[in-house]
PDB file of N, CA and C in Angstrom:
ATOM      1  N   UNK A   1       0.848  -1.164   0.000  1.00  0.00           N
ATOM      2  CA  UNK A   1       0.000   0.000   0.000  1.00  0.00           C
ATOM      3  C   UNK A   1       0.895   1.229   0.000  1.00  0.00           C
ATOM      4  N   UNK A   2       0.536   2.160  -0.786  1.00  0.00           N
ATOM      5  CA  UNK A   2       1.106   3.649  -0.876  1.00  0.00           C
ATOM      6  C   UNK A   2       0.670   3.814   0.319  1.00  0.00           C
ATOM      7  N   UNK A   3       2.276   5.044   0.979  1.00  0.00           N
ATOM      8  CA  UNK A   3       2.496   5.965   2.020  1.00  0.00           C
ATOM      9  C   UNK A   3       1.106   6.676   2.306  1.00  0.00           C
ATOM     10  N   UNK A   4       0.760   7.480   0.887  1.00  0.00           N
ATOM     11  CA  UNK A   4      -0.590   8.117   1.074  1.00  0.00           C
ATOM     12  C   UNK A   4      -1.953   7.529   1.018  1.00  0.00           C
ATOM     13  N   UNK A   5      -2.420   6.567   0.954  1.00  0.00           N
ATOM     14  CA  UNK A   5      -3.340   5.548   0.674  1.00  0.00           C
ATOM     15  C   UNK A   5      -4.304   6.069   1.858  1.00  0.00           C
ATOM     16  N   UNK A   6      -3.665   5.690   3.375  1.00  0.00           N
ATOM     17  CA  UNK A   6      -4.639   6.105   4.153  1.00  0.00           C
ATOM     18  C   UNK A   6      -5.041   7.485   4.370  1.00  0.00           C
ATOM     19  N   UNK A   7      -3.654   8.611   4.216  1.00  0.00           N
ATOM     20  CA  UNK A   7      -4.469   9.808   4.104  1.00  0.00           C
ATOM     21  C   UNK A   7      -5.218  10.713   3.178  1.00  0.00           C
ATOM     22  N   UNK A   8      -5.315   9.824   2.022  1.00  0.00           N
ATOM     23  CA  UNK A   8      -6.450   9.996   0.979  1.00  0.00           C
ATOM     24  C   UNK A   8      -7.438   8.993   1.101  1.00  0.00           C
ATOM     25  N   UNK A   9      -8.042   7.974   2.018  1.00  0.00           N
ATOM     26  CA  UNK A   9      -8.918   7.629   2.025  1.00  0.00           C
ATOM     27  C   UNK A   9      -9.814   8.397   3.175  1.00  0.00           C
ATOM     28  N   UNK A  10      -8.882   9.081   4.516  1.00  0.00           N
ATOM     29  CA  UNK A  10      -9.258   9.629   5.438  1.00  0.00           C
ATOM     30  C   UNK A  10      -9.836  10.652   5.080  1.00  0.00           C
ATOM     31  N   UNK A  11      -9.491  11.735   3.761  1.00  0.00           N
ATOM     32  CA  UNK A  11      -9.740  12.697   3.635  1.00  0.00           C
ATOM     33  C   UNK A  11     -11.523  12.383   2.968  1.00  0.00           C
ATOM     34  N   UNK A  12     -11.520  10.943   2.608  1.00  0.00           N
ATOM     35  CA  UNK A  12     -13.062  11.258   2.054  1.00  0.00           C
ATOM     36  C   UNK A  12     -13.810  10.215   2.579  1.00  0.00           C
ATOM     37  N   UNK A  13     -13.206   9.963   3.829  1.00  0.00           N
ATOM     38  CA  UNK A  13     -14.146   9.467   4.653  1.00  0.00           C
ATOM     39  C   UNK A  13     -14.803  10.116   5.562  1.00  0.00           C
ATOM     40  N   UNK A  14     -16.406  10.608   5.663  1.00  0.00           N
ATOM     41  CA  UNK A  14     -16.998  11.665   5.788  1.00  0.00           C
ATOM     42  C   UNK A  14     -17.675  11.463   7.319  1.00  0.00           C
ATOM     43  N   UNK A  15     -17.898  10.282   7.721  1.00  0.00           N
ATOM     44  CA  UNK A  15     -18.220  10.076   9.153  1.00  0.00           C
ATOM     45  C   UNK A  15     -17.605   9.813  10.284  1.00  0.00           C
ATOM     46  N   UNK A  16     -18.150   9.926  11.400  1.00  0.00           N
ATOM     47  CA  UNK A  16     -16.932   9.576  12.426  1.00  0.00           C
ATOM     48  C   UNK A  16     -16.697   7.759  12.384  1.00  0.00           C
ATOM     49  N   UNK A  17     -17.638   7.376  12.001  1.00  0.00           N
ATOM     50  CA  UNK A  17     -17.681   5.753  11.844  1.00  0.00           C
ATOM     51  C   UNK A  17     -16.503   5.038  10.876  1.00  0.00           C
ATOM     52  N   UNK A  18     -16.866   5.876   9.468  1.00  0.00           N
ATOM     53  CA  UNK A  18     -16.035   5.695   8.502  1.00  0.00           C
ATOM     54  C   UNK A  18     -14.227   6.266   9.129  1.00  0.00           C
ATOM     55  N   UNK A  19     -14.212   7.208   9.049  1.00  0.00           N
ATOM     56  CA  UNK A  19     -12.963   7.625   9.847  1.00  0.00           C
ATOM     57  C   UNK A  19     -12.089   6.423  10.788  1.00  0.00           C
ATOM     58  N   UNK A  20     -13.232   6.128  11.913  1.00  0.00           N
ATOM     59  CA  UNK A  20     -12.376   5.118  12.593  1.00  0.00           C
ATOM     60  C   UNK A  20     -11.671   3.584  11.972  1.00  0.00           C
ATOM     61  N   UNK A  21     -12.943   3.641  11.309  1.00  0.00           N
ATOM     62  CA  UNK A  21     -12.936   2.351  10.454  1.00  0.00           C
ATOM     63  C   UNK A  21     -11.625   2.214   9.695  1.00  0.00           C
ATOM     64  N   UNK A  22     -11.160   3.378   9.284  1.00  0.00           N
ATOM     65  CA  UNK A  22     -10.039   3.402   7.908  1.00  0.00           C
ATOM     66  C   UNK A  22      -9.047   3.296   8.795  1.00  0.00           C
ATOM     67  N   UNK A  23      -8.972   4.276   9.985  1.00  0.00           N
ATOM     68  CA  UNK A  23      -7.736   4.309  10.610  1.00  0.00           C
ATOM     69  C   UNK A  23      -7.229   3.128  11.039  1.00  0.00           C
ATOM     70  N   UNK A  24      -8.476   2.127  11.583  1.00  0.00           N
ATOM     71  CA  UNK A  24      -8.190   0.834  11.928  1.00  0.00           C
ATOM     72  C   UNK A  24      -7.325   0.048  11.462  1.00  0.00           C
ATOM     73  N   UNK A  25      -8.153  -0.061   9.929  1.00  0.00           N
ATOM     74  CA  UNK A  25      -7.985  -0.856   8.843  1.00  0.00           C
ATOM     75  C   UNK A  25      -6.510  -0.397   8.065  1.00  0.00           C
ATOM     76  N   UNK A  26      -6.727   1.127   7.861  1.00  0.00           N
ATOM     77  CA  UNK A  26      -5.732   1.127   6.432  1.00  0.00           C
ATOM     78  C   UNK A  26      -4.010   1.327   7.350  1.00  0.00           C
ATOM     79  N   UNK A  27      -4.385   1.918   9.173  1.00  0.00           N
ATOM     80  CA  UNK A  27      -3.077   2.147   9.885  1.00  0.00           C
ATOM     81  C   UNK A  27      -2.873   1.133  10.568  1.00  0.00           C
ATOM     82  N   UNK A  28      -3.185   0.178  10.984  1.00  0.00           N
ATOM     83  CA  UNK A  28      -3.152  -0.592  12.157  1.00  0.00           C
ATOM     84  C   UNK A  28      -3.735  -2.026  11.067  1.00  0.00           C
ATOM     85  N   UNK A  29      -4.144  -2.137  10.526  1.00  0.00           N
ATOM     86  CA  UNK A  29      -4.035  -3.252   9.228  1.00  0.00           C
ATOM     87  C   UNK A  29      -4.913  -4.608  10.476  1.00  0.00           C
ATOM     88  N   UNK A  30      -5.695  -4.280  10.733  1.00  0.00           N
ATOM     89  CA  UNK A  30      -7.171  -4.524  11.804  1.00  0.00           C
ATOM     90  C   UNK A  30      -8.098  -4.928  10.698  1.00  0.00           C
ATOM     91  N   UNK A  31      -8.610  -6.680  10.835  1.00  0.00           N
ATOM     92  CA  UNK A  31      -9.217  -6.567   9.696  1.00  0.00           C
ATOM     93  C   UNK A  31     -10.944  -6.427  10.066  1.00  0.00           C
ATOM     94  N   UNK A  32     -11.674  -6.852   9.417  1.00  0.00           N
ATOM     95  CA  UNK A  32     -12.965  -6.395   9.412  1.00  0.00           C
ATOM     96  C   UNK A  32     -13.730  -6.985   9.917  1.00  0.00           C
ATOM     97  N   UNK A  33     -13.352  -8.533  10.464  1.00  0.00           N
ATOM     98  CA  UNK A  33     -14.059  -9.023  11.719  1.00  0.00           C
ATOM     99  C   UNK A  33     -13.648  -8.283  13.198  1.00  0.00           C
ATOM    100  N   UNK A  34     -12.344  -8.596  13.230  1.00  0.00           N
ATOM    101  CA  UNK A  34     -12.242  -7.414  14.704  1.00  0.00           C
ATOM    102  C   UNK A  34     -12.771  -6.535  14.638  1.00  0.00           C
ATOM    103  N   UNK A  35     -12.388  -5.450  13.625  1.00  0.00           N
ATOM    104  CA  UNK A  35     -13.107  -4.307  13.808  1.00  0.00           C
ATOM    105  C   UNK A  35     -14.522  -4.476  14.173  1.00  0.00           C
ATOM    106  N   UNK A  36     -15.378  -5.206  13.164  1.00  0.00           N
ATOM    107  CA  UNK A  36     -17.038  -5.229  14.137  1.00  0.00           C
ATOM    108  C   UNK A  36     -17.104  -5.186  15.343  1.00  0.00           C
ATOM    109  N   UNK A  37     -16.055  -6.337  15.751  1.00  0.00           N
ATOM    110  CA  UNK A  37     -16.354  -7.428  17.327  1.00  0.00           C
ATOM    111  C   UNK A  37     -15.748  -6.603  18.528  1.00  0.00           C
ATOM    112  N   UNK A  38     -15.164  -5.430  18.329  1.00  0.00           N
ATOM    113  CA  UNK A  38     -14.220  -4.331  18.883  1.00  0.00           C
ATOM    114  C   UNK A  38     -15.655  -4.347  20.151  1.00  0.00           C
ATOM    115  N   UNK A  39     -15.593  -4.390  21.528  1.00  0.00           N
ATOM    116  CA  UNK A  39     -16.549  -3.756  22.312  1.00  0.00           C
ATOM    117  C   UNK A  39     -15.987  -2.603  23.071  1.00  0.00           C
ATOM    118  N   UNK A  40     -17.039  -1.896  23.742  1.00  0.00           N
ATOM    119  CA  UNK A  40     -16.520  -0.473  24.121  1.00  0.00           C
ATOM    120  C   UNK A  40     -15.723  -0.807  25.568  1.00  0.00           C
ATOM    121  N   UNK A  41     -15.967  -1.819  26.576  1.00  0.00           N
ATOM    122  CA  UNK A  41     -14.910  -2.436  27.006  1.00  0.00           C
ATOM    123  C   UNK A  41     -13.567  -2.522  27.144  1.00  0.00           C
ATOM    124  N   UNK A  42     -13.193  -2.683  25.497  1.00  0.00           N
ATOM    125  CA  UNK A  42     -11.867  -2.777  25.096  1.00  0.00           C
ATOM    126  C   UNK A  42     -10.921  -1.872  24.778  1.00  0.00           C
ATOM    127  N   UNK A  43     -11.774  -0.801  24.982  1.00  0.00           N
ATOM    128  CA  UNK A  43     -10.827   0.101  24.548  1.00  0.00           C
ATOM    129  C   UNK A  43     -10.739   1.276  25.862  1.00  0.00           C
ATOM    130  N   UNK A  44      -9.781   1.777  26.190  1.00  0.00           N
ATOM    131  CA  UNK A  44      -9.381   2.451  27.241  1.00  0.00           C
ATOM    132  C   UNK A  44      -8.551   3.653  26.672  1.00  0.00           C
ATOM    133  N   UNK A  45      -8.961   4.329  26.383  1.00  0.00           N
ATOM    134  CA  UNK A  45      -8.738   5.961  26.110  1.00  0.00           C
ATOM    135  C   UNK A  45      -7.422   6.429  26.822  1.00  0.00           C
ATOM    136  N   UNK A  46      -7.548   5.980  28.304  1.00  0.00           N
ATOM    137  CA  UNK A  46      -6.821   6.541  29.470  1.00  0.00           C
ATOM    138  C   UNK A  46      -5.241   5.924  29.114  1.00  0.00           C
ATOM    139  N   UNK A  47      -5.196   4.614  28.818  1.00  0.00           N
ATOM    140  CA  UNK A  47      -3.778   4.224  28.737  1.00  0.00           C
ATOM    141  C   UNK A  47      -3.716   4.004  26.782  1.00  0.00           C
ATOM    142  N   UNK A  48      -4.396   4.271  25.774  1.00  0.00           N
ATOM    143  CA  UNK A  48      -4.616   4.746  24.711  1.00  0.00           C
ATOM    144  C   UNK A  48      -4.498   3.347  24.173  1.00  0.00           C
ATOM    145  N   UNK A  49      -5.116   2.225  24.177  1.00  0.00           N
ATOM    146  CA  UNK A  49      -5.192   0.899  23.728  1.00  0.00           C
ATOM    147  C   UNK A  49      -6.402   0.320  23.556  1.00  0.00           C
ATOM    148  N   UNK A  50      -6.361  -0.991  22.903  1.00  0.00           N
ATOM    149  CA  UNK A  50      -7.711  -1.175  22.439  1.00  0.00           C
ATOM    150  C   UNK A  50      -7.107  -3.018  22.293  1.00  0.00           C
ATOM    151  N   UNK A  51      -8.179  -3.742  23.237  1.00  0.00           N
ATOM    152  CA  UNK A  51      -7.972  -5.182  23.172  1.00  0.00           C
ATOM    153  C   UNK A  51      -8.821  -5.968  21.805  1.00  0.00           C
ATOM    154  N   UNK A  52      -8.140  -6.573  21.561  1.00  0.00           N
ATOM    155  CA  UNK A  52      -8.948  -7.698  20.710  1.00  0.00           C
ATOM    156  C   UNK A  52      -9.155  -9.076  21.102  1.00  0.00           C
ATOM    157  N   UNK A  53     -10.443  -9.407  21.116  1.00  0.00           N
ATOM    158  CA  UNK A  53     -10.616 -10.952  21.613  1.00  0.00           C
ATOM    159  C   UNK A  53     -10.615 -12.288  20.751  1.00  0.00           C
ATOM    160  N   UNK A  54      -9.312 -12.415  20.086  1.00  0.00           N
ATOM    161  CA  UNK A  54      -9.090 -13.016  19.173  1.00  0.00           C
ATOM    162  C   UNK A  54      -8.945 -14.769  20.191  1.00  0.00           C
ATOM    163  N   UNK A  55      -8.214 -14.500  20.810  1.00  0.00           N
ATOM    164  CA  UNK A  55      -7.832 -16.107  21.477  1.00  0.00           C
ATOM    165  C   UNK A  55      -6.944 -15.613  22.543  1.00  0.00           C
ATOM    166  N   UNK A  56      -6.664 -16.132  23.685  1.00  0.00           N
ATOM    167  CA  UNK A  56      -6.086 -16.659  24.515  1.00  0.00           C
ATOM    168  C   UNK A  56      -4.436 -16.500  24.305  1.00  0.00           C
ATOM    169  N   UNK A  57      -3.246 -15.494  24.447  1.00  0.00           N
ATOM    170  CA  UNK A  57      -3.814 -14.161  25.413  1.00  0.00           C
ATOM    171  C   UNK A  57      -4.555 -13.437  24.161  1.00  0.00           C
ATOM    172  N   UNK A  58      -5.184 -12.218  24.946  1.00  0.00           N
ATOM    173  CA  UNK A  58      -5.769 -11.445  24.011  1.00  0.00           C
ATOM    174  C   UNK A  58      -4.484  -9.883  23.430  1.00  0.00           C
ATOM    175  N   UNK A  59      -4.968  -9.747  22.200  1.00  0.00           N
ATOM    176  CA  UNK A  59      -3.895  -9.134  21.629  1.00  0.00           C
ATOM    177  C   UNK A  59      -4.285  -7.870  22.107  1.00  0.00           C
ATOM    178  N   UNK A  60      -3.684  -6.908  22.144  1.00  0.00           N
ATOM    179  CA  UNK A  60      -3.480  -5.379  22.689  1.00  0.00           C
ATOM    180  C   UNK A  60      -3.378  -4.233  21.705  1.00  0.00           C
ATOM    181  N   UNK A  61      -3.332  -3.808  20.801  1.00  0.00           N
ATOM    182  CA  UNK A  61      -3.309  -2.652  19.945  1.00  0.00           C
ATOM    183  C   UNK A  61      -2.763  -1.317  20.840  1.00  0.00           C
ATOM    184  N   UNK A  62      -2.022  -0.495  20.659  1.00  0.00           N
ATOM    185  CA  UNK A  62      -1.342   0.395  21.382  1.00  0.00           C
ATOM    186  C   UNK A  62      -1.724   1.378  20.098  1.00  0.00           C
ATOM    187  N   UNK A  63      -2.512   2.501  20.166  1.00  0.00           N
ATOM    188  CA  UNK A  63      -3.071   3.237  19.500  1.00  0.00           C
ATOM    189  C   UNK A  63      -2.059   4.918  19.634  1.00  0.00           C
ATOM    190  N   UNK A  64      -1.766   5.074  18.000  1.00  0.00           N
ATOM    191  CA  UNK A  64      -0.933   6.710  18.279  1.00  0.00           C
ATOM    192  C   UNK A  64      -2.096   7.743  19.022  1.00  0.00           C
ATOM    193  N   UNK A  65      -1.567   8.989  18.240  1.00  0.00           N
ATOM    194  CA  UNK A  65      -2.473  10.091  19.094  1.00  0.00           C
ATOM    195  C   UNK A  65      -3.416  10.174  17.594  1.00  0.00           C
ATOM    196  N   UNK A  66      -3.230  10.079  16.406  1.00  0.00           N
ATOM    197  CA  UNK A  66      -4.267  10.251  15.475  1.00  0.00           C
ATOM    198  C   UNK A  66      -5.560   9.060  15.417  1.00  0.00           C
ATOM    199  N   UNK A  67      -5.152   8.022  15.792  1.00  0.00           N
ATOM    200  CA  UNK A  67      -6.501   7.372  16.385  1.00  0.00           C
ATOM    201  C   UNK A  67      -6.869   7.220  17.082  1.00  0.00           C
ATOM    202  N   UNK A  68      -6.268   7.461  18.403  1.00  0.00           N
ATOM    203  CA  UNK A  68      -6.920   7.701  19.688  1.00  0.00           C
ATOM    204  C   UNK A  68      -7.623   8.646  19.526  1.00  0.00           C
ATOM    205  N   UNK A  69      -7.547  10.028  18.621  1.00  0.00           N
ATOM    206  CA  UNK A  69      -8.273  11.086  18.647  1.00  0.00           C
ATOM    207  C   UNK A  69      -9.513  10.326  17.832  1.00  0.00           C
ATOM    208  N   UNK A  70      -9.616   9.696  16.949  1.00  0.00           N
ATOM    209  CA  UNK A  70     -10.717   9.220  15.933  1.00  0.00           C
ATOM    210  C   UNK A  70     -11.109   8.375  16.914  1.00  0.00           C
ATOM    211  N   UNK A  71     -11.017   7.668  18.099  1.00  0.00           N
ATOM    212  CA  UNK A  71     -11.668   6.960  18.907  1.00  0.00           C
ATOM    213  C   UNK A  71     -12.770   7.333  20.085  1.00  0.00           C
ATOM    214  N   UNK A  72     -12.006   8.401  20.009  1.00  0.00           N
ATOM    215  CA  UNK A  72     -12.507   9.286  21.223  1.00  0.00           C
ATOM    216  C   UNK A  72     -13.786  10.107  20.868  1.00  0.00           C
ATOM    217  N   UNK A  73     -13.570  10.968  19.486  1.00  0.00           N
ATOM    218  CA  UNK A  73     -14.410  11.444  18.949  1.00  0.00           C
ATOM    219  C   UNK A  73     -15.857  10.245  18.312  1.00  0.00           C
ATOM    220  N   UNK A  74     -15.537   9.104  18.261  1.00  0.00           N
ATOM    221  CA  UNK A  74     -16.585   7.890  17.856  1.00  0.00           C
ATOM    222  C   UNK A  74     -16.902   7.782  19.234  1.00  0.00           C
ATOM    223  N   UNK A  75     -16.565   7.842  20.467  1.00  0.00           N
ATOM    224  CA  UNK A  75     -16.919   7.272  21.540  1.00  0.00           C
ATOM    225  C   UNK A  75     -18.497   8.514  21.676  1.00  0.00           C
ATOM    226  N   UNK A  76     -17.632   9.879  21.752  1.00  0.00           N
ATOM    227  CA  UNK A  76     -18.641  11.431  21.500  1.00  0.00           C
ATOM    228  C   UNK A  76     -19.789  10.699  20.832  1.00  0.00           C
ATOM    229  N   UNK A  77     -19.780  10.838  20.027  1.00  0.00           N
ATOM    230  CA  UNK A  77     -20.528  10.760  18.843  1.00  0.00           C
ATOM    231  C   UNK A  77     -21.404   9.952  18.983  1.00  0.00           C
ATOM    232  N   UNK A  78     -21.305   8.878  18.990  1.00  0.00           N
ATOM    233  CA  UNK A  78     -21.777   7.327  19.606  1.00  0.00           C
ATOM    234  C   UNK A  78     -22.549   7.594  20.894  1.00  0.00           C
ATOM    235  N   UNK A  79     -22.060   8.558  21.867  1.00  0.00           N
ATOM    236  CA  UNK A  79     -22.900   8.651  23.272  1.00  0.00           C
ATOM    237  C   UNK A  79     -24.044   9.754  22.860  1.00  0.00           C
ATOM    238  N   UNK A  80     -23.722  10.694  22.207  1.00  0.00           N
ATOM    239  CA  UNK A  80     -24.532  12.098  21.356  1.00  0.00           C
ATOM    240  C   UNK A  80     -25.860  11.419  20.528  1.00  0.00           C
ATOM    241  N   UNK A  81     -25.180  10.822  19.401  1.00  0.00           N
ATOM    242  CA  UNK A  81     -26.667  10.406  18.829  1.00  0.00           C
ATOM    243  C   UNK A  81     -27.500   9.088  19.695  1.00  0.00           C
ATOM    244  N   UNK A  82     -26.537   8.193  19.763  1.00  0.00           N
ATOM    245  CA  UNK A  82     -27.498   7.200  20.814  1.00  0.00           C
ATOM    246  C   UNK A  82     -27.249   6.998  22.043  1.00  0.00           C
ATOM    247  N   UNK A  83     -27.547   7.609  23.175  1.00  0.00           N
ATOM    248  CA  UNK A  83     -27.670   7.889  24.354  1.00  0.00           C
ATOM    249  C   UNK A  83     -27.879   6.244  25.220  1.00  0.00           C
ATOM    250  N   UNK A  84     -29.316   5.797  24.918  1.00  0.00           N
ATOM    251  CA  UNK A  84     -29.704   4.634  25.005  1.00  0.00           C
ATOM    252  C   UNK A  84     -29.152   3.547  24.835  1.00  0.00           C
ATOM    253  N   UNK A  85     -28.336   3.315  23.864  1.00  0.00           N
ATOM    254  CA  UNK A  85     -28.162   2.046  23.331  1.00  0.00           C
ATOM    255  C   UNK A  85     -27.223   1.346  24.798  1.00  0.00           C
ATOM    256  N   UNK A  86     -27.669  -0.288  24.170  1.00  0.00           N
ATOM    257  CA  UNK A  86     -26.974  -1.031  25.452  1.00  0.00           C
ATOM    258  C   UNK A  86     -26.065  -1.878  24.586  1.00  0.00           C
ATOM    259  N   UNK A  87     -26.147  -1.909  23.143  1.00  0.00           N
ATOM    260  CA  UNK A  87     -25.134  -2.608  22.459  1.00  0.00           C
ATOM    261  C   UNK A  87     -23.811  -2.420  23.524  1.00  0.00           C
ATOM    262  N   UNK A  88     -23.301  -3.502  23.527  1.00  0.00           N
ATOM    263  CA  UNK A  88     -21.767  -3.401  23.935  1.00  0.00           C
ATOM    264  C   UNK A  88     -20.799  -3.035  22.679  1.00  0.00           C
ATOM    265  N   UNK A  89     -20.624  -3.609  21.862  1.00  0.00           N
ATOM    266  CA  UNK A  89     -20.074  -3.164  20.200  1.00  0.00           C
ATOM    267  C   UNK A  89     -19.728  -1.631  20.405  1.00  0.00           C
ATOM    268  N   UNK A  90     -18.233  -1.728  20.508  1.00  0.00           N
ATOM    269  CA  UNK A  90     -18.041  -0.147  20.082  1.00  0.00           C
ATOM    270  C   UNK A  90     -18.440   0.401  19.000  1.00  0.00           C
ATOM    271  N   UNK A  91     -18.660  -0.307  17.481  1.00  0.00           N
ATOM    272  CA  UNK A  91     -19.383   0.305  16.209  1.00  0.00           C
ATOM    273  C   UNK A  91     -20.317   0.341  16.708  1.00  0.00           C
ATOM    274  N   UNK A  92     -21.696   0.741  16.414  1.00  0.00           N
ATOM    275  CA  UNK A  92     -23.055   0.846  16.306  1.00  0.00           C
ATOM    276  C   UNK A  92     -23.737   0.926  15.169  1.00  0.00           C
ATOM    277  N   UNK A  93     -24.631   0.768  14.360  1.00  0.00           N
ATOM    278  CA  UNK A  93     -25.550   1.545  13.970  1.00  0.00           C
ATOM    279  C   UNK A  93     -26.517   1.937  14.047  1.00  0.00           C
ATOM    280  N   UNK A  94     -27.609   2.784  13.236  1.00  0.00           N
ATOM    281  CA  UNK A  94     -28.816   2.693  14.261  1.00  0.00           C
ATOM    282  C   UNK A  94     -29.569   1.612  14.469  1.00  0.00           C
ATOM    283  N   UNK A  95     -29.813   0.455  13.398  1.00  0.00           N
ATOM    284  CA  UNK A  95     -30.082  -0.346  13.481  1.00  0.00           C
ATOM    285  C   UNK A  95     -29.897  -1.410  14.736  1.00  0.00           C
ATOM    286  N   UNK A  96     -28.352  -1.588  15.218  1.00  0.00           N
ATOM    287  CA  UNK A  96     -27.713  -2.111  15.723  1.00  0.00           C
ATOM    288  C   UNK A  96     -28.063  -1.843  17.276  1.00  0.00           C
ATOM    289  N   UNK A  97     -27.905  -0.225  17.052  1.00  0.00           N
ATOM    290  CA  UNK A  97     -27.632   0.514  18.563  1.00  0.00           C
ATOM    291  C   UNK A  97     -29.003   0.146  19.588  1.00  0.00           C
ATOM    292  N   UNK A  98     -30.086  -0.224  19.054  1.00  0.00           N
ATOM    293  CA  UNK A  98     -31.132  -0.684  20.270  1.00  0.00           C
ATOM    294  C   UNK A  98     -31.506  -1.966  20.130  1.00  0.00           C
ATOM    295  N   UNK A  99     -31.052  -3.027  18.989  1.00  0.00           N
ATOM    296  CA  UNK A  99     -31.472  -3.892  19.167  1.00  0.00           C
ATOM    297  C   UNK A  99     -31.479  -4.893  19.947  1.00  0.00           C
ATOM    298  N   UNK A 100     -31.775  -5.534  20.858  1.00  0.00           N
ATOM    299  CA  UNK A 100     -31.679  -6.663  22.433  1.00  0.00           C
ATOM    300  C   UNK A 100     -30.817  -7.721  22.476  1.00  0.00           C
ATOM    301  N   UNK A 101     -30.978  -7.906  21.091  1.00  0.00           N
ATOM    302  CA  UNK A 101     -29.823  -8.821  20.919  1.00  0.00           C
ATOM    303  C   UNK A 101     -28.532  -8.701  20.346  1.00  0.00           C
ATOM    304  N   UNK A 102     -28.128  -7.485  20.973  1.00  0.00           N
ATOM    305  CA  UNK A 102     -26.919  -6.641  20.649  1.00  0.00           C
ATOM    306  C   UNK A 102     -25.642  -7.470  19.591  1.00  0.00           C
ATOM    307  N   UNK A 103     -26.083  -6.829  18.467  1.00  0.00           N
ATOM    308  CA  UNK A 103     -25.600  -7.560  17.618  1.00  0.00           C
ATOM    309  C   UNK A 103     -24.394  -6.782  16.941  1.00  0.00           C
ATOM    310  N   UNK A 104     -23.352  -6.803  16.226  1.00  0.00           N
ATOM    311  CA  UNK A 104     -22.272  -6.223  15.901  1.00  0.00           C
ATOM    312  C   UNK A 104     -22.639  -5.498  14.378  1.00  0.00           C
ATOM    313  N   UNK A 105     -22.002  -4.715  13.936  1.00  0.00           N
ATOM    314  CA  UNK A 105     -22.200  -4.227  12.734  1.00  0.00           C
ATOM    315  C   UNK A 105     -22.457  -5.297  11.940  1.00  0.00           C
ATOM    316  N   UNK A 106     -23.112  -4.747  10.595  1.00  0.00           N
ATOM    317  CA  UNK A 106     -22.717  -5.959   9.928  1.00  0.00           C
ATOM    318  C   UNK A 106     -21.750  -5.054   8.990  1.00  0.00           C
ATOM    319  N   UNK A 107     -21.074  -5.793   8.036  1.00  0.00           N
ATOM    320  CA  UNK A 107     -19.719  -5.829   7.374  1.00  0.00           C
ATOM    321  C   UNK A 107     -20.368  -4.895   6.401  1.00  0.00           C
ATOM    322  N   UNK A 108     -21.605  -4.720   5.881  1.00  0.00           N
ATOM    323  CA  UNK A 108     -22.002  -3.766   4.773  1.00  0.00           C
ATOM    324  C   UNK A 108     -21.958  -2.134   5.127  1.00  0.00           C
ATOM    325  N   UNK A 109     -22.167  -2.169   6.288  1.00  0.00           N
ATOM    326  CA  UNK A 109     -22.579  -0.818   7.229  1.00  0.00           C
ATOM    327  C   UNK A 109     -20.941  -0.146   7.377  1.00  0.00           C
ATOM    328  N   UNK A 110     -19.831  -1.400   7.839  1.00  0.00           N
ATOM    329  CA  UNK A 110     -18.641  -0.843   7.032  1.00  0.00           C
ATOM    330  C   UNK A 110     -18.135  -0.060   6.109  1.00  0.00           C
ATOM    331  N   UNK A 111     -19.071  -1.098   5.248  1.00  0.00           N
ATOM    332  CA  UNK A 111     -18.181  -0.789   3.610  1.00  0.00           C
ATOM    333  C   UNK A 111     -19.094   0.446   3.432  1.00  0.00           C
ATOM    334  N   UNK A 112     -19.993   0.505   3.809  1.00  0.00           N
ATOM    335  CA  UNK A 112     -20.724   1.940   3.272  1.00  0.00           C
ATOM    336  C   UNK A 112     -20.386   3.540   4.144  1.00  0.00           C
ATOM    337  N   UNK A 113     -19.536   2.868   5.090  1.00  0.00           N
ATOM    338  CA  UNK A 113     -19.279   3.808   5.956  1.00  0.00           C
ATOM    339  C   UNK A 113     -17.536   4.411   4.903  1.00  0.00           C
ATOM    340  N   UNK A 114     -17.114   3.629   4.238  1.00  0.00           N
ATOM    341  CA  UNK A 114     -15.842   3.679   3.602  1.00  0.00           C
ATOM    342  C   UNK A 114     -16.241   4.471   2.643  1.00  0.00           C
ATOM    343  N   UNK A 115     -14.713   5.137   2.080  1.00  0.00           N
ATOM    344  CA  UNK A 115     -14.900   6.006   1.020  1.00  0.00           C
ATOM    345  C   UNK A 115     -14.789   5.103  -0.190  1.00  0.00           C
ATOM    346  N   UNK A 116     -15.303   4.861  -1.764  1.00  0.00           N
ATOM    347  CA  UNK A 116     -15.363   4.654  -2.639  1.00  0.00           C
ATOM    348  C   UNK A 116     -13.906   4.417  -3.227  1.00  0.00           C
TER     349      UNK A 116
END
């Protein structure tokens, strides 16, 4: 992947969803099942990391300051429009965000969250 790849996909990725998503994906090379399965749990702002529950130990992600900032601002955002939701899933959508059987993104809500 080109040097600039992720900061031309960042630039036209227009949501805070999409945003995190790329940073995940195109900096940290996080693929698209974790990313769904990411819960808000896992991620700790305070020491700037984010667990994945892949297997036994669980892997750790040590996040710079440009996605910790895109994390933080999804965390905003995420508490702003849905207040309610009990999803555990750090993604949401609206779909997602009240349903009982707190279910994870699905992989389309991704790709549509991505820039073209």
């Amino acid at each position: 992947m080109s040097g600039d790849l992720p900061a031309r996909l960042l630039d036209h990725a227009v949501t805070p969803l999409g945003r995190l998503t790329v940073a995940l994906a195109a900096v940290h090379a996080v693929s698209g099942h974790d990313i769904r399965t990411i819960r808000t749990a896992d991620v700790d702002l305070a020491r700037g990391t984010v667990e994945f529950r892949r297997s036994l130990p669980r892997h750790t992600l040590c996040l710079e300051q440009f996605t910790h900032r895109l994390a933080a601002e999804w965390l905003s955002y995420r508490h702003r429009r849905r207040p309610a939701s009990t999803n555990p899933h750090l993604l949401v959508s609206q779909m997602t965000a009240l349903d009982p059987d707190h279910p994870a993104v699905r992989i389309g809500t991704l790709r549509g969250a991505l820039p073209r």
